[in-house]
C-alpha atoms as a PDB file:
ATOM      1  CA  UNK A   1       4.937  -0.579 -14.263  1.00  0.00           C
ATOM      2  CA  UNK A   2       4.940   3.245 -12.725  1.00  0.00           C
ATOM      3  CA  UNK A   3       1.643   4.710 -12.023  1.00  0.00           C
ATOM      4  CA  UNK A   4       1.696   7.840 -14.486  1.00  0.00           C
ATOM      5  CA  UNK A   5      -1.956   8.195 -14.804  1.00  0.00           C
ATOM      6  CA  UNK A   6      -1.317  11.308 -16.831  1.00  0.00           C
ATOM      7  CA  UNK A   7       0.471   9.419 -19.726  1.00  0.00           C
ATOM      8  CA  UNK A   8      -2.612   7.475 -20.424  1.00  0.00           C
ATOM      9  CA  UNK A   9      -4.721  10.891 -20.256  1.00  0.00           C
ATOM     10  CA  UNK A  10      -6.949  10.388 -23.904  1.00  0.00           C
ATOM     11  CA  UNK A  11      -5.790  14.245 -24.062  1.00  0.00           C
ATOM     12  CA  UNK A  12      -2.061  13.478 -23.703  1.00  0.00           C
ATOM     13  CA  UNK A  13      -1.950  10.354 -26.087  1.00  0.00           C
ATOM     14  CA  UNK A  14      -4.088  12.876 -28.648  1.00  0.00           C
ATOM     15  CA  UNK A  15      -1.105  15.571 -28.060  1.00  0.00           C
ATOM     16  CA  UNK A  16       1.446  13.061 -28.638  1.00  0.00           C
ATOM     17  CA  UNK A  17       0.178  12.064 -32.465  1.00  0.00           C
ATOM     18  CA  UNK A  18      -0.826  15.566 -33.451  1.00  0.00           C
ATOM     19  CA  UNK A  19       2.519  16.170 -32.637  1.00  0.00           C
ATOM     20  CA  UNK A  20       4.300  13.010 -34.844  1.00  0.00           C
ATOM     21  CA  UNK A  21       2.635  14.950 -36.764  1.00  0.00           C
ATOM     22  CA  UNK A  22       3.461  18.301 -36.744  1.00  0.00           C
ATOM     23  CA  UNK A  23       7.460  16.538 -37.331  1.00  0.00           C
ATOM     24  CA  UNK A  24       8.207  15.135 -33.718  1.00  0.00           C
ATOM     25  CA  UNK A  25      10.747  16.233 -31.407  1.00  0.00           C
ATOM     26  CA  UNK A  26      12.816  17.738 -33.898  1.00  0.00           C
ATOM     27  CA  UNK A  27      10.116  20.649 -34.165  1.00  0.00           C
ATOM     28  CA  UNK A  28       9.399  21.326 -30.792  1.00  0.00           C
ATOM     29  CA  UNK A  29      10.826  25.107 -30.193  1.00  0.00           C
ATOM     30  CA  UNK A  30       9.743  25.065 -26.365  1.00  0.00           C
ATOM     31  CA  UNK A  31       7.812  22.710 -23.615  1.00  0.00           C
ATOM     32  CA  UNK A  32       6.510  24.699 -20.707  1.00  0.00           C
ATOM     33  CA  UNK A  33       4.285  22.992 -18.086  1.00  0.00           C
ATOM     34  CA  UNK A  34       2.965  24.515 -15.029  1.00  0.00           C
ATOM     35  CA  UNK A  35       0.789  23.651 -11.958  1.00  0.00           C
ATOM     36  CA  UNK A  36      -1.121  25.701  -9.446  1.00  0.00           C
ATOM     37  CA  UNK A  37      -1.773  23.102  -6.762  1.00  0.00           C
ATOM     38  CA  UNK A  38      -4.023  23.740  -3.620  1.00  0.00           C
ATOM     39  CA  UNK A  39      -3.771  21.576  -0.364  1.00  0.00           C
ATOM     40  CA  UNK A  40      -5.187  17.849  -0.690  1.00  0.00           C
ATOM     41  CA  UNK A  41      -7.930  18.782   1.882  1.00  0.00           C
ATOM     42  CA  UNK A  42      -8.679  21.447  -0.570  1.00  0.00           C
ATOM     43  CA  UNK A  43      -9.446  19.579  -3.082  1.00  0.00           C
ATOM     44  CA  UNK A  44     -11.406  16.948  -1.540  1.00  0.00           C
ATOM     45  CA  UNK A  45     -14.156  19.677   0.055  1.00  0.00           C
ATOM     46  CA  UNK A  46     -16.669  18.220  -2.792  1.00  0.00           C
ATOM     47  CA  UNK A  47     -16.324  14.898  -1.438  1.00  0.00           C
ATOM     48  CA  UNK A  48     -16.874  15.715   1.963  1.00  0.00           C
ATOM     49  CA  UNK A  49     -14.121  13.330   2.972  1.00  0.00           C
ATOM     50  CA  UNK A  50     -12.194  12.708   6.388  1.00  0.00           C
ATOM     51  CA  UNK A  51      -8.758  13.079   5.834  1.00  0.00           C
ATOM     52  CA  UNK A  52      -7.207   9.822   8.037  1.00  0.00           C
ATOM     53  CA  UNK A  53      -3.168   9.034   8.548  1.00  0.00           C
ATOM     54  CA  UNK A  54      -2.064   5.657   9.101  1.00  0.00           C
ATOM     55  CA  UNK A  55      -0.267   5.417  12.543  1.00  0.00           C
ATOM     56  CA  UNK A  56       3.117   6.372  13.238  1.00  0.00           C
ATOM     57  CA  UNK A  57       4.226   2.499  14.101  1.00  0.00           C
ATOM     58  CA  UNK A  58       2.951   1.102  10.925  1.00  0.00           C
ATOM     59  CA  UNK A  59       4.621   4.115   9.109  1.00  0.00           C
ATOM     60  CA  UNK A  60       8.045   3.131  10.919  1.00  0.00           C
ATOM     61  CA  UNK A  61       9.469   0.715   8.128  1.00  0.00           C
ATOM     62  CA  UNK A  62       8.557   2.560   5.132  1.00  0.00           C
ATOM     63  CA  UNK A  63       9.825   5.941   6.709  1.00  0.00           C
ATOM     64  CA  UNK A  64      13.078   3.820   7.896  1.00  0.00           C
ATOM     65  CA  UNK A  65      13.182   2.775   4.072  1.00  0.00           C
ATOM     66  CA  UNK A  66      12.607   6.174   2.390  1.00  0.00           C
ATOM     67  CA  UNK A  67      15.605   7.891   5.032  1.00  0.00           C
ATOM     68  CA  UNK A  68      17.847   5.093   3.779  1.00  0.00           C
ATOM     69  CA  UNK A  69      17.118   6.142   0.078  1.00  0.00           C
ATOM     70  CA  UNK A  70      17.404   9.728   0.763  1.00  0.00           C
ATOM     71  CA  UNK A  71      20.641   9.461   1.780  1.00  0.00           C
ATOM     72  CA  UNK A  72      22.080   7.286  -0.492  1.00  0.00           C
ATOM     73  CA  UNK A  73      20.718   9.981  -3.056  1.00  0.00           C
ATOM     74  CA  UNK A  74      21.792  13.122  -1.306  1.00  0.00           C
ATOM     75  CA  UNK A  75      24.196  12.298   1.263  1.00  0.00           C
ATOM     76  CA  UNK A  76      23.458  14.259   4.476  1.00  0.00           C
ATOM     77  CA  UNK A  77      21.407  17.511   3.386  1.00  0.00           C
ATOM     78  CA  UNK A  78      19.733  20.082   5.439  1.00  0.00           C
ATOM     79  CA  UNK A  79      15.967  18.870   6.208  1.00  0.00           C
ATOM     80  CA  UNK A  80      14.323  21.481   3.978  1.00  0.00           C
ATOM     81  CA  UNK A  81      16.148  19.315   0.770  1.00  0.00           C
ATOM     82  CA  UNK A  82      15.585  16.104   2.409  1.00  0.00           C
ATOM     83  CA  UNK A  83      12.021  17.182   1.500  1.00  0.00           C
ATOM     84  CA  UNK A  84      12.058  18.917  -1.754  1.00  0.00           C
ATOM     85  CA  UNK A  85      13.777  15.901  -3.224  1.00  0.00           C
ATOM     86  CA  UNK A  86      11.347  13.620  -1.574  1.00  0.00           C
ATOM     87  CA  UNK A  87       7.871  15.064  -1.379  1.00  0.00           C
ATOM     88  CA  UNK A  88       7.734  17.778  -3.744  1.00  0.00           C
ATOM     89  CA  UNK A  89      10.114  16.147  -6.820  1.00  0.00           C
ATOM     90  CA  UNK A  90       9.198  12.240  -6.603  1.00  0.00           C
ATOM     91  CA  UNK A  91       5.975  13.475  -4.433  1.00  0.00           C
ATOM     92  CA  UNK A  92       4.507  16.039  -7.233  1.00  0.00           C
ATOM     93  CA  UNK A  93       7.099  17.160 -10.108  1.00  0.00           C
ATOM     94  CA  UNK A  94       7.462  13.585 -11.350  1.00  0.00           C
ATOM     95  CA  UNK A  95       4.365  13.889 -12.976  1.00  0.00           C
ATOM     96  CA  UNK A  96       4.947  16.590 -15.208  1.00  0.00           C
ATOM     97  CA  UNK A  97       8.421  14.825 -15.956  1.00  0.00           C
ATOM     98  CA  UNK A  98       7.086  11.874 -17.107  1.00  0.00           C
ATOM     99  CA  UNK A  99       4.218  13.932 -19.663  1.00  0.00           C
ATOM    100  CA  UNK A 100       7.828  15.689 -20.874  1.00  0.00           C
ATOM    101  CA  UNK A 101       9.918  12.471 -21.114  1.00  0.00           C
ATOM    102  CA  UNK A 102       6.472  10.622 -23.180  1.00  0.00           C
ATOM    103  CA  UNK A 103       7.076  13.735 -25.325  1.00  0.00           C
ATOM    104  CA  UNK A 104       9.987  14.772 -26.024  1.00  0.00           C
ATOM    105  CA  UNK A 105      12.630  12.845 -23.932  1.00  0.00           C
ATOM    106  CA  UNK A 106      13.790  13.560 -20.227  1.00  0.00           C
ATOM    107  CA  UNK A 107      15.651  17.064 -19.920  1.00  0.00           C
ATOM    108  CA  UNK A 108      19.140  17.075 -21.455  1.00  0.00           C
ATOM    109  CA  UNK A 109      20.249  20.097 -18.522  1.00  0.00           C
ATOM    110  CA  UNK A 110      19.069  21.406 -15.817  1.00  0.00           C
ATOM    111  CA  UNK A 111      20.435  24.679 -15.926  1.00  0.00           C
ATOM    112  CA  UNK A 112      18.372  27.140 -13.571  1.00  0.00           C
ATOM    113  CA  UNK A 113      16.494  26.233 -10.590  1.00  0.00           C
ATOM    114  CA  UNK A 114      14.908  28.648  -7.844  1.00  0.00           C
ATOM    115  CA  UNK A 115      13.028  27.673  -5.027  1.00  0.00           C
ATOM    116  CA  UNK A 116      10.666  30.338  -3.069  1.00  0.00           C
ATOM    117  CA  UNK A 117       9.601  31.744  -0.529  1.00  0.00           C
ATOM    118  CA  UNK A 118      12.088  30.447   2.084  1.00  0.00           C
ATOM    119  CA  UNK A 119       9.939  30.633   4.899  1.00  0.00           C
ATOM    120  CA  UNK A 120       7.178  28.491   3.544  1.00  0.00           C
ATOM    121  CA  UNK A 121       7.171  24.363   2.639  1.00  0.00           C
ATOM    122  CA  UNK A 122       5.873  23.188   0.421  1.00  0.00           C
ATOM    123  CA  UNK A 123       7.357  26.263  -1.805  1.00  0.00           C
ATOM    124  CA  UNK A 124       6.765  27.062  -5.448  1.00  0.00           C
ATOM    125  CA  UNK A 125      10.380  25.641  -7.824  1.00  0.00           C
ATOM    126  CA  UNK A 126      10.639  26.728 -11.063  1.00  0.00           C
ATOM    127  CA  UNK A 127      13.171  24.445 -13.256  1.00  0.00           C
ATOM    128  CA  UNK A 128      14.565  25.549 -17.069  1.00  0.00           C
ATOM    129  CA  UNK A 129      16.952  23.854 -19.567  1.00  0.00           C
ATOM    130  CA  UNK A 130      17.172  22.185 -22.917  1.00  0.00           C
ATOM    131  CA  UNK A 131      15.745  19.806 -24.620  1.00  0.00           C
ATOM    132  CA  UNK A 132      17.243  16.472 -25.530  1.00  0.00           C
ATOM    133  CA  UNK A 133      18.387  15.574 -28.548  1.00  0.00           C
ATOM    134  CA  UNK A 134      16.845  16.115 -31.523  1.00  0.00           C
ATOM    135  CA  UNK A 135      14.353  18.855 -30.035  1.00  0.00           C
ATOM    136  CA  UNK A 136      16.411  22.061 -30.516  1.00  0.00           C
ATOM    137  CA  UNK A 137      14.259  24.013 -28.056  1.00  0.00           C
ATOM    138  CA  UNK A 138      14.109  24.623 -23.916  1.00  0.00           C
ATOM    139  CA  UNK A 139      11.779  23.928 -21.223  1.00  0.00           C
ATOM    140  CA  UNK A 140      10.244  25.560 -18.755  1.00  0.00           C
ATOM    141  CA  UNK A 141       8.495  23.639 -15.488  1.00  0.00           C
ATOM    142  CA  UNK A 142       6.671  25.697 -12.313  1.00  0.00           C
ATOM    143  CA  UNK A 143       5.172  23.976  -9.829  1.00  0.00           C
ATOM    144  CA  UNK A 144       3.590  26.300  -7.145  1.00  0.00           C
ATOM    145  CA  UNK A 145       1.924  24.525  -3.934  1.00  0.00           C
ATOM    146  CA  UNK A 146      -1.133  27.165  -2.740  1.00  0.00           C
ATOM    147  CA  UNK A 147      -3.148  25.793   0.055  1.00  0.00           C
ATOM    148  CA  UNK A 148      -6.062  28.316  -0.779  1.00  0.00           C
ATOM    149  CA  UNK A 149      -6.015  28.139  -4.263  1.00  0.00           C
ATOM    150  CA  UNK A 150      -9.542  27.905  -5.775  1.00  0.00           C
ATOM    151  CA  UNK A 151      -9.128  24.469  -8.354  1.00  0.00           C
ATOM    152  CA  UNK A 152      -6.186  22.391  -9.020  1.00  0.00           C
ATOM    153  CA  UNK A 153      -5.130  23.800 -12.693  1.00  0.00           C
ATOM    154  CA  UNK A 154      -2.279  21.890 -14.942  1.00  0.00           C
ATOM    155  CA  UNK A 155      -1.357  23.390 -18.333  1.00  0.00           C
ATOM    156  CA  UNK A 156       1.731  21.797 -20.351  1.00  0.00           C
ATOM    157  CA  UNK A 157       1.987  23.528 -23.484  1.00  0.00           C
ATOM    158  CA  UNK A 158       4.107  22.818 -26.702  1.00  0.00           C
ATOM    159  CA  UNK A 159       5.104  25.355 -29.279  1.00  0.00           C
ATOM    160  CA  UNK A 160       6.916  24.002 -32.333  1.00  0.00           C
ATOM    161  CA  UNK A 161       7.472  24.945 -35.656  1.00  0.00           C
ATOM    162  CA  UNK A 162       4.114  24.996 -36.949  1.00  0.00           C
ATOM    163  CA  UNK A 163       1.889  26.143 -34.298  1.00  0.00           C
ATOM    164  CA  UNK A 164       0.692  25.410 -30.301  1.00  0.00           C
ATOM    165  CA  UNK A 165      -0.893  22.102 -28.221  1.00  0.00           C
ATOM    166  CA  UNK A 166      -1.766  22.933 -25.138  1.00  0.00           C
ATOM    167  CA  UNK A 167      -3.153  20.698 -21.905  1.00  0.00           C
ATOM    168  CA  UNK A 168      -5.081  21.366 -19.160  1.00  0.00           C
ATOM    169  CA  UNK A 169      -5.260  18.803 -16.498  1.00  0.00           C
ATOM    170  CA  UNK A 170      -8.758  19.156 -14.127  1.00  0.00           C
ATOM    171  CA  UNK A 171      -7.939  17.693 -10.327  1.00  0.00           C
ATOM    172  CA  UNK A 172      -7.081  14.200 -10.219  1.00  0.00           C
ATOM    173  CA  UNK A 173      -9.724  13.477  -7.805  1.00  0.00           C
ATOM    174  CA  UNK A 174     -12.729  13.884 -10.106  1.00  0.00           C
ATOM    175  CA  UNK A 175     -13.113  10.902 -12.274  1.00  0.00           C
ATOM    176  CA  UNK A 176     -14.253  11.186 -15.845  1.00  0.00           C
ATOM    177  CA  UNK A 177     -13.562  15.034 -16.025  1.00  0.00           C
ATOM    178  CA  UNK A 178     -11.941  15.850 -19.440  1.00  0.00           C
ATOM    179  CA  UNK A 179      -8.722  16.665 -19.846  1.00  0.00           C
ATOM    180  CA  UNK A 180      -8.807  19.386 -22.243  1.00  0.00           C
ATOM    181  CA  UNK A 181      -6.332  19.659 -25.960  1.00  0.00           C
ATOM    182  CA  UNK A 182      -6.480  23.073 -27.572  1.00  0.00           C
ATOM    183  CA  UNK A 183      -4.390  23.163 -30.951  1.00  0.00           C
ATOM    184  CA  UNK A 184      -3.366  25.823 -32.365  1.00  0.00           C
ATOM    185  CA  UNK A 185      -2.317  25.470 -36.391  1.00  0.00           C
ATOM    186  CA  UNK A 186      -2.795  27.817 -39.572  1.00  0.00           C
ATOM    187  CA  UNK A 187      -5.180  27.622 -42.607  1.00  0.00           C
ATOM    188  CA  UNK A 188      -4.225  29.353 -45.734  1.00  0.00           C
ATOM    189  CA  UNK A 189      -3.936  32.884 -44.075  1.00  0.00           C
ATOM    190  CA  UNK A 190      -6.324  31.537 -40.941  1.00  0.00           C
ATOM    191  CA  UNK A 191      -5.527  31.040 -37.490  1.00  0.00           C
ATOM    192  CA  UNK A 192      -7.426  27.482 -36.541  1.00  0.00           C
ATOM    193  CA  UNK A 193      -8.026  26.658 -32.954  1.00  0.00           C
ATOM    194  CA  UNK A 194      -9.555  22.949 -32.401  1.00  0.00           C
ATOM    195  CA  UNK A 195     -10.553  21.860 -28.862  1.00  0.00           C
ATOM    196  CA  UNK A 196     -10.918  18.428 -27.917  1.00  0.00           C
ATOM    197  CA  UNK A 197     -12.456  16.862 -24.613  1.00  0.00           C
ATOM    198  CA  UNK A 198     -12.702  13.422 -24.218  1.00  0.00           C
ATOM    199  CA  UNK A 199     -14.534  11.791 -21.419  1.00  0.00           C
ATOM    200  CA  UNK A 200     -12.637   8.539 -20.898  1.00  0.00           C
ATOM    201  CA  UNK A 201     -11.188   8.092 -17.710  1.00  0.00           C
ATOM    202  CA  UNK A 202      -7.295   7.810 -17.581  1.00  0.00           C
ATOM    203  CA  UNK A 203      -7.195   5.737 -14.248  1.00  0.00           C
ATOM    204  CA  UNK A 204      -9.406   3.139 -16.295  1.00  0.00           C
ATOM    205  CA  UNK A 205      -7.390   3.471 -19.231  1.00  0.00           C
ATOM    206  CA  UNK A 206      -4.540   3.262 -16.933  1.00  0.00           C
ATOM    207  CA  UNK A 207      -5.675  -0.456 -15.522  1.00  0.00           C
ATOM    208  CA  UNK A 208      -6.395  -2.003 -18.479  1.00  0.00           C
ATOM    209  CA  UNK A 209      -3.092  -1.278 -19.303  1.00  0.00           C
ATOM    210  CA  UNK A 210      -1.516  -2.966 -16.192  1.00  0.00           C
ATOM    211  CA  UNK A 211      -3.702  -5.898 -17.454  1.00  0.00           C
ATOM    212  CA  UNK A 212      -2.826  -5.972 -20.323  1.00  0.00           C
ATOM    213  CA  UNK A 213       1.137  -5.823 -19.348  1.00  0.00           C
ATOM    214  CA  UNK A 214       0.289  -8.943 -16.632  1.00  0.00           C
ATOM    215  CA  UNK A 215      -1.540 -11.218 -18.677  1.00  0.00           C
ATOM    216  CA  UNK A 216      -0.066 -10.410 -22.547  1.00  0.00           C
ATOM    217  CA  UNK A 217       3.235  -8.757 -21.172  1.00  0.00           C
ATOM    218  CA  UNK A 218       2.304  -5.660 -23.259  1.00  0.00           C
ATOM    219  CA  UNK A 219       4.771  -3.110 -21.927  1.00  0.00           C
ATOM    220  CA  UNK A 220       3.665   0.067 -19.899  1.00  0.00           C
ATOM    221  CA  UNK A 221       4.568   3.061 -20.911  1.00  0.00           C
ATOM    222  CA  UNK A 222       6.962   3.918 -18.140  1.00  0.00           C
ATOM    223  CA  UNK A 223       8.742   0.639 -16.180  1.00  0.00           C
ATOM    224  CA  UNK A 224      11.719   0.988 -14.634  1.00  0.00           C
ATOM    225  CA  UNK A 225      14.015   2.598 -16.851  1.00  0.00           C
ATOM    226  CA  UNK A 226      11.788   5.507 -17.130  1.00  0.00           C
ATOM    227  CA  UNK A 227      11.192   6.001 -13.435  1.00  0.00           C
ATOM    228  CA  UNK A 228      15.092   5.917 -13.185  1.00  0.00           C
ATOM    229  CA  UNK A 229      15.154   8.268 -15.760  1.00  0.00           C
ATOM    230  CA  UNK A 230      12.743  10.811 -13.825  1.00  0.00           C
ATOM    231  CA  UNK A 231      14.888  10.033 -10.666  1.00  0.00           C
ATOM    232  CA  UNK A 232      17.996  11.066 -12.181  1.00  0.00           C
ATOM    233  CA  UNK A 233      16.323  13.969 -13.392  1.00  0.00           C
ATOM    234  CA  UNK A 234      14.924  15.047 -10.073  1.00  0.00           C
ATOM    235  CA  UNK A 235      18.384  14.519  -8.181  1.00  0.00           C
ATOM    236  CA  UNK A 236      19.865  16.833 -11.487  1.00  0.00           C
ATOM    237  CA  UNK A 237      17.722  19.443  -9.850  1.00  0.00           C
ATOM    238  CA  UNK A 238      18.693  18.946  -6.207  1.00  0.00           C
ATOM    239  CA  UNK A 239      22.437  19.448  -7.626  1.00  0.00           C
ATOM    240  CA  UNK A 240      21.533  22.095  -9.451  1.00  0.00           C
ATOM    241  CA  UNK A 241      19.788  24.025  -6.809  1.00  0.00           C
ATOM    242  CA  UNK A 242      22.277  22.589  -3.723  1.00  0.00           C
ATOM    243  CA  UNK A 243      25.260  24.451  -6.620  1.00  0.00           C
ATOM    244  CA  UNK A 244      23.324  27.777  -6.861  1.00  0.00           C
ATOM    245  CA  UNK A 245      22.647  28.533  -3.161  1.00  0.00           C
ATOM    246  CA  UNK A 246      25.723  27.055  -1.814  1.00  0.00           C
ATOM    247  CA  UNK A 247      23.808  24.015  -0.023  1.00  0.00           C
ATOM    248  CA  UNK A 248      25.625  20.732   0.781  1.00  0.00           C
ATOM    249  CA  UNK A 249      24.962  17.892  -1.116  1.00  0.00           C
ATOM    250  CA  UNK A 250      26.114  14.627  -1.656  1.00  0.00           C
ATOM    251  CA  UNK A 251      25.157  10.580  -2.527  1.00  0.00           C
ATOM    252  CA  UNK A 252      24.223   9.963  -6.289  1.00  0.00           C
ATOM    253  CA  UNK A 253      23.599  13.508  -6.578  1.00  0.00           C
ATOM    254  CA  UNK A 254      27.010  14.512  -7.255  1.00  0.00           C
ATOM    255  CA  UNK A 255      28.305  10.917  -9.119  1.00  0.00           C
END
């Protein structure tokens, strides 16, 4: 079972059946998601906490681990997308993957990627493509890291044939604050707009599903296929952007 809190968001689960249905996949004209993401220290000012790091020798195996993996999935690749791949795609962008693979399926292309500014890490990527089969729309993901930013803000919003869901994600780090659902659908010749915040905590709801898949072997809703699934995706990307700046790349990336 992968940790996707976000999957067992009340507000996500909500989106999912209002969009069975509004007619599935098969309606959905576009998917764009987008994140404004301050630093972690950032968003833990409220808490007042002390940011600690384990030590550098207990780190040594799992770092020796994670550079094995790295290359095996890139080959050898400048540092700069040694870390995209690593902490901003399986770090952050995963996420936001897995919300669009509960949804509609995991991208069928990647076919635009830009990365910016150059001077700056973590940067903002912006990722478009299509749809799998049998949504006939595109996608749309930005994912901006902003150290100053005022509050952690996540919107992923679907348009399909019949109108607009839209969420917004609050900061991870405050437990029980709603995830917010606006949909957007038409009455007669009125434009109806119905809001729904839900309370429930997803990290609960999240637990009680690992529970449930240990002691009835209920399955989660992302195991090991789908984190393969958002792997492949996120290496897609590294090829994608390695192709359009003329980057060297390697590993899995380019089977």
């Amino acid at each position: 079972m992968v940790g996707y809190v976000k999957q067992y968001d009340p507000a996500t689960q909500r989106l999912l059946s209002a969009l069975s249905e509004a007619g599935g996949a098969r309606a959905v004209r576009r998917l764009d998601a987008t994140v404004l993401h301050p630093s972690e220290e950032s968003q833990l000012l409220f808490a007042r906490a002390r940011v600690s790091r384990p030590a550098s020798e207990r780190l040594a195996p799992y770092l020796e681990a994670d550079n094995e993996a790295i290359i095996e999935a890139l080959g050898t690749v400048p540092e700069r997308l040694r870390r995209l791949y690593s902490q901003v795609l399986l770090g952050d962008v995963r996420h936001e993957l897995s919300v669009m693979r509960l949804l509609v399926g995991s991208p069928a292309t990647v076919d635009h990627v830009s990365v910016w500014p150059d001077d700056v890490f973590p940067p903002s990527i912006e990722v478009s493509g299509r749809l799998p089969d049998p949504a006939r729309g595109r996608y749309g993901l930005c994912w901006h890291h902003l150290p100053d930013y005022p509050v952690y803000r996540e919107t992923i919003a679907v348009h399909h044939d019949h109108g607009s869901l839209e969420l917004c994600f609050p900061t991870h780090y405050l437990l029980n604050a709603p995830t917010s659902l606006t949909v957007l659908s038409r009455t007669g010749t009125a434009e109806r707009t119905v809001a729904y915040r839900d309370l429930a905590e997803a990290y609960e709801r999240q637990l009680v599903a690992f529970h449930r898949f240990v002691t009835q072997d209920e399955p989660p809703l992302t195991g090991l296929d789908g984190a393969l699934k958002d792997i492949v995706t996120a290496q897609r990307i590294i090829r994608r952007h390695a192709e359009q700046t003329g980057l060297p790349v390697g590993g899995e990336c380019v089977e």
